[in-house]
N, C-alpha and C. Protein backbone atom coordinates (compact mmCIF):
# COMPACT_ATOMS: atom_id res chain seq x y z
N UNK A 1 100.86 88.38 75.48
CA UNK A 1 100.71 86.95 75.52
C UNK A 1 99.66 86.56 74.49
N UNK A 2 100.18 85.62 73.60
CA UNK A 2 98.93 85.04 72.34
C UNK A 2 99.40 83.68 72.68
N UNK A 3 98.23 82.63 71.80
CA UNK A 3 98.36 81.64 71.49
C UNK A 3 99.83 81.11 71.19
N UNK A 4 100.19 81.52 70.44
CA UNK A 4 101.80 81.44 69.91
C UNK A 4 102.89 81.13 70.62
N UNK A 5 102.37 81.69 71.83
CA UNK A 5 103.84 82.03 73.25
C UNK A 5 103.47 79.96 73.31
N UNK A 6 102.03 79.45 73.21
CA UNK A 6 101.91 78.09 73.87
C UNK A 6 101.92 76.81 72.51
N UNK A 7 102.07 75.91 73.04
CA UNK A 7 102.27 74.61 72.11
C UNK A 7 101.00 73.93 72.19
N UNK A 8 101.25 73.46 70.61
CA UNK A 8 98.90 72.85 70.42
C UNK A 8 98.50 72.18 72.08
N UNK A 9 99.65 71.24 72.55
CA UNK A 9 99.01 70.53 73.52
C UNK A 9 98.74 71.41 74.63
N UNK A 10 99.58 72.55 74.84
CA UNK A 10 98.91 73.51 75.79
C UNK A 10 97.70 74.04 75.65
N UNK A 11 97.66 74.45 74.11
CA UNK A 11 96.08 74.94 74.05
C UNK A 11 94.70 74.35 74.16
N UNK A 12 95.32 72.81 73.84
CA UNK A 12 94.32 72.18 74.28
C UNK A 12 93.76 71.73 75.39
N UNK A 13 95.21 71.74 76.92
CA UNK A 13 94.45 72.20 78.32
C UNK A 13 94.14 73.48 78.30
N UNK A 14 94.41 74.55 77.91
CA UNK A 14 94.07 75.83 77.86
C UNK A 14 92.45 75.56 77.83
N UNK A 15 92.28 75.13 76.63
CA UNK A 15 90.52 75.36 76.56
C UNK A 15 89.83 74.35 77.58
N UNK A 16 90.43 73.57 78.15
CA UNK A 16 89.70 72.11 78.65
C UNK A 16 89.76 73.24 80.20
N UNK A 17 90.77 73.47 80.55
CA UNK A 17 90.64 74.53 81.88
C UNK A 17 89.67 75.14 82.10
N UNK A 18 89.73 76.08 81.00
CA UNK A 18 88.96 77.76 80.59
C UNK A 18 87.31 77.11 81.01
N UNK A 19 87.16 75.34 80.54
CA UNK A 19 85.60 74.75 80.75
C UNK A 19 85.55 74.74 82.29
N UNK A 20 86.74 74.80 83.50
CA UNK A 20 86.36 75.02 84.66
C UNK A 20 86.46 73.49 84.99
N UNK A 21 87.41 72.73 83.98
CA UNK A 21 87.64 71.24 84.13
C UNK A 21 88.79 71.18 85.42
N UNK A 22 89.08 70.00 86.13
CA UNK A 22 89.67 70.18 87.76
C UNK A 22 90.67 69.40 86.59
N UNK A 23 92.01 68.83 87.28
CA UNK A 23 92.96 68.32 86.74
C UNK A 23 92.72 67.14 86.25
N UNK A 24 91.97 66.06 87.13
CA UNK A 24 91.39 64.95 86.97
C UNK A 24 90.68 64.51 85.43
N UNK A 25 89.70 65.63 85.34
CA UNK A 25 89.23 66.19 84.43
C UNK A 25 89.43 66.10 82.81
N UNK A 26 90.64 67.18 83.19
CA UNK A 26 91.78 67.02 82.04
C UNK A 26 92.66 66.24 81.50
N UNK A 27 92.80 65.35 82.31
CA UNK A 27 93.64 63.90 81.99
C UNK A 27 92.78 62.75 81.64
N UNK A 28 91.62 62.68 82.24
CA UNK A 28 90.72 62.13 81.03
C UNK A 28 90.40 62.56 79.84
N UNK A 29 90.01 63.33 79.75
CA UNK A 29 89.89 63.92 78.27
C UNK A 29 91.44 64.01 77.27
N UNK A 30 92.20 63.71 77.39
CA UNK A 30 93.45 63.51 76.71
C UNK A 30 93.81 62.52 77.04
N UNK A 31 93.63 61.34 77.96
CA UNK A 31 94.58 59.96 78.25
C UNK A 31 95.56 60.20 78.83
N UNK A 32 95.88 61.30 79.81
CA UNK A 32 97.06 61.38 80.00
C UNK A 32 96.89 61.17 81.56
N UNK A 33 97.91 61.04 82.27
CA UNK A 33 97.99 60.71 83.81
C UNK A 33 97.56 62.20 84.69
N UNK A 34 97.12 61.92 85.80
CA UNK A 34 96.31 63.20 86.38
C UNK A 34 98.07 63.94 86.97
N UNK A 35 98.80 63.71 87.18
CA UNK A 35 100.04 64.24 87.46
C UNK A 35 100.23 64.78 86.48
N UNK A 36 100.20 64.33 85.12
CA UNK A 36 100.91 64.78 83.94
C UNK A 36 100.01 66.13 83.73
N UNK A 37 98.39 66.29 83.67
CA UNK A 37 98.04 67.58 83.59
C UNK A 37 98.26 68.24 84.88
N UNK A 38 98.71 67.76 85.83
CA UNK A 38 99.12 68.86 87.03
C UNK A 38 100.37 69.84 86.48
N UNK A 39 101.42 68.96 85.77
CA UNK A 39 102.48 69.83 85.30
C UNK A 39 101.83 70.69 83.64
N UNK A 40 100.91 70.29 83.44
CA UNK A 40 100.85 71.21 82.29
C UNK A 40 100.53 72.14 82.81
N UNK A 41 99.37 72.17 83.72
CA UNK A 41 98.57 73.46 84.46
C UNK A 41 99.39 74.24 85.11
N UNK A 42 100.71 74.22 85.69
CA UNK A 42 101.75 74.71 86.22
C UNK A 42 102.72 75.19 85.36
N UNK A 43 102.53 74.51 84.22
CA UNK A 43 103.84 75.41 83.01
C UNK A 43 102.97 76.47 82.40
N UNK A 44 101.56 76.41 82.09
CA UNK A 44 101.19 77.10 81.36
C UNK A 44 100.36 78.51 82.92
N UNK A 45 100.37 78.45 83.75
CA UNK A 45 100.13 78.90 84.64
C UNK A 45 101.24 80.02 84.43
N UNK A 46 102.58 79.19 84.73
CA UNK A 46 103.60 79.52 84.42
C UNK A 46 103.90 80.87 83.95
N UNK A 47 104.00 80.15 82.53
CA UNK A 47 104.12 80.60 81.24
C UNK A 47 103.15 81.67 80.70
N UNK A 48 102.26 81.86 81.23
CA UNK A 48 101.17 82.58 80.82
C UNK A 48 101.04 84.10 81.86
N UNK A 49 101.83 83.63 82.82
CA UNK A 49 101.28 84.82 83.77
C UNK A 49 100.33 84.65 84.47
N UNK A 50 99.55 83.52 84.44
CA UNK A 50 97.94 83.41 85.01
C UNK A 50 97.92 83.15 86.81
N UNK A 51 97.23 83.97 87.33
CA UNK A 51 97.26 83.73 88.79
C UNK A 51 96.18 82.42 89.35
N UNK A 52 95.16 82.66 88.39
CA UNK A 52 94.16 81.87 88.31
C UNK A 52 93.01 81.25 87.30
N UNK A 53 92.26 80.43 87.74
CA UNK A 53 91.38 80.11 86.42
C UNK A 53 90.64 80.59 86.02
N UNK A 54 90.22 82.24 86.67
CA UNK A 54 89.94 83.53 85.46
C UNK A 54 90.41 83.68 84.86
N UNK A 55 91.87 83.50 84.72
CA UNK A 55 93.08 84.37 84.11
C UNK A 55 92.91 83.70 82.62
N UNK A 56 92.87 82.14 83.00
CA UNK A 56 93.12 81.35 82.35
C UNK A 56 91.66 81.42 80.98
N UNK A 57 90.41 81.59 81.70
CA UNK A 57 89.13 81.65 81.01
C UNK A 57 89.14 82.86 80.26
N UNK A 58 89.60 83.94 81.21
CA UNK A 58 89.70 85.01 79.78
C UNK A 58 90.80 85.15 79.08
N UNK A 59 91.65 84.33 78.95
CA UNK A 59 92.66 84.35 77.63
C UNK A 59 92.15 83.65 76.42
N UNK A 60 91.51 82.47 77.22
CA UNK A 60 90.88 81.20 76.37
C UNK A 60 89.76 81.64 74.99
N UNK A 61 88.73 82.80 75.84
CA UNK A 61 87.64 83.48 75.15
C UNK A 61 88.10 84.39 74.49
N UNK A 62 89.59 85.57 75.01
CA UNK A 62 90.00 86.59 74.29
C UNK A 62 90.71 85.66 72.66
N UNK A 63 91.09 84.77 73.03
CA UNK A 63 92.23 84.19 72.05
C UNK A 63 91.44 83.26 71.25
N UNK A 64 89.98 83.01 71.20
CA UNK A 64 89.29 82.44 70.28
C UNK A 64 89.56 80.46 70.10
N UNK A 65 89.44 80.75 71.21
CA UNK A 65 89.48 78.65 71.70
C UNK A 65 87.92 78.08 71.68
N UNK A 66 86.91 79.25 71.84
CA UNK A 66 85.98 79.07 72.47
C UNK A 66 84.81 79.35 70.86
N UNK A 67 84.65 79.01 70.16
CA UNK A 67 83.56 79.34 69.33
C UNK A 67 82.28 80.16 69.85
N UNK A 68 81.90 79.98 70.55
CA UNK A 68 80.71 80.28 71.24
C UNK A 68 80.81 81.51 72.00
N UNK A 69 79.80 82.43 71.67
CA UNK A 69 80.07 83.84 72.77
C UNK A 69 80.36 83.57 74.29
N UNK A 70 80.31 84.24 75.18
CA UNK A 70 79.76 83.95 76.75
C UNK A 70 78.88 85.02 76.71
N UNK A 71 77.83 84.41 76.78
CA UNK A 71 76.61 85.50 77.20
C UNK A 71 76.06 85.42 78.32
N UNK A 72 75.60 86.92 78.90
CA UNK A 72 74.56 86.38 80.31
C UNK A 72 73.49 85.66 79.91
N UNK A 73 72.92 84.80 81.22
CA UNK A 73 71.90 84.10 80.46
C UNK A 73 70.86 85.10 81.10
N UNK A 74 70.41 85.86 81.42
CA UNK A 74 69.40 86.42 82.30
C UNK A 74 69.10 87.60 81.51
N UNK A 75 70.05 88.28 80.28
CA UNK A 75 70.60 89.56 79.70
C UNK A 75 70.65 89.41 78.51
N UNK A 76 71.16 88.33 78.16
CA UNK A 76 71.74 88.22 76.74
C UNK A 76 72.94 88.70 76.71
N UNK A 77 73.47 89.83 77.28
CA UNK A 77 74.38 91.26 77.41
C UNK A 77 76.09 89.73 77.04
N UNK A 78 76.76 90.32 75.61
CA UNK A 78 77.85 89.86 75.57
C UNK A 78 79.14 90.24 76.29
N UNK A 79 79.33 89.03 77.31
CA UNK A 79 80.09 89.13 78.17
C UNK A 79 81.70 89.60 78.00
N UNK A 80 81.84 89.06 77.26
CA UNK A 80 83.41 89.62 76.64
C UNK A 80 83.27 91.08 75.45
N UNK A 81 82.50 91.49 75.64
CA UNK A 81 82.15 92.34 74.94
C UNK A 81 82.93 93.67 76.07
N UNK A 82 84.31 94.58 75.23
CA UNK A 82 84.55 95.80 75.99
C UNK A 82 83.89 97.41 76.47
N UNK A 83 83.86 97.20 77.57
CA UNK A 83 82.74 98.52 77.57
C UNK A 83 83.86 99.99 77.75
């Protein structure tokens, strides 16, 4: 599963999710009706294989949506970093 399998507007709930945004959330930030991101979150749920909004956060960070590392804050220790 890459970016590719999804369409820009998916990726762009993709990353708005991955922020731990509720549906409500997400339909403000795009103008769109809170039903209408209920069905995106369900196709790309879908579509993705994702059981949940881990699933969803580490595709988001593996697949480079996210500029920014995830670091511990207590550690520094890079979180997506494979051990």
């Amino acid at each position: 599963m890459n970016l590719l399998d999804f369409t820009s507007r998916q990726c762009e709930v993709i990353k708005l999710l991955a922020a731990w945004n509720d549906n409500k959330s997400v339909a403000l930030a795009l103008g769109i009706s809170k039903k209408t991101a209920e069905k995106h979150r369900a196709h790309i749920y879908e579509r993705g294989g994702f059981r949940n909004a881990v699933d969803v956060t580490l595709f988001a960070f593996r697949n480079g949506l996210f500029p920014e590392p995830l670091v511990c804050p207590k550690c520094g220790h890079d979180l997506m970093e494979v051990q």
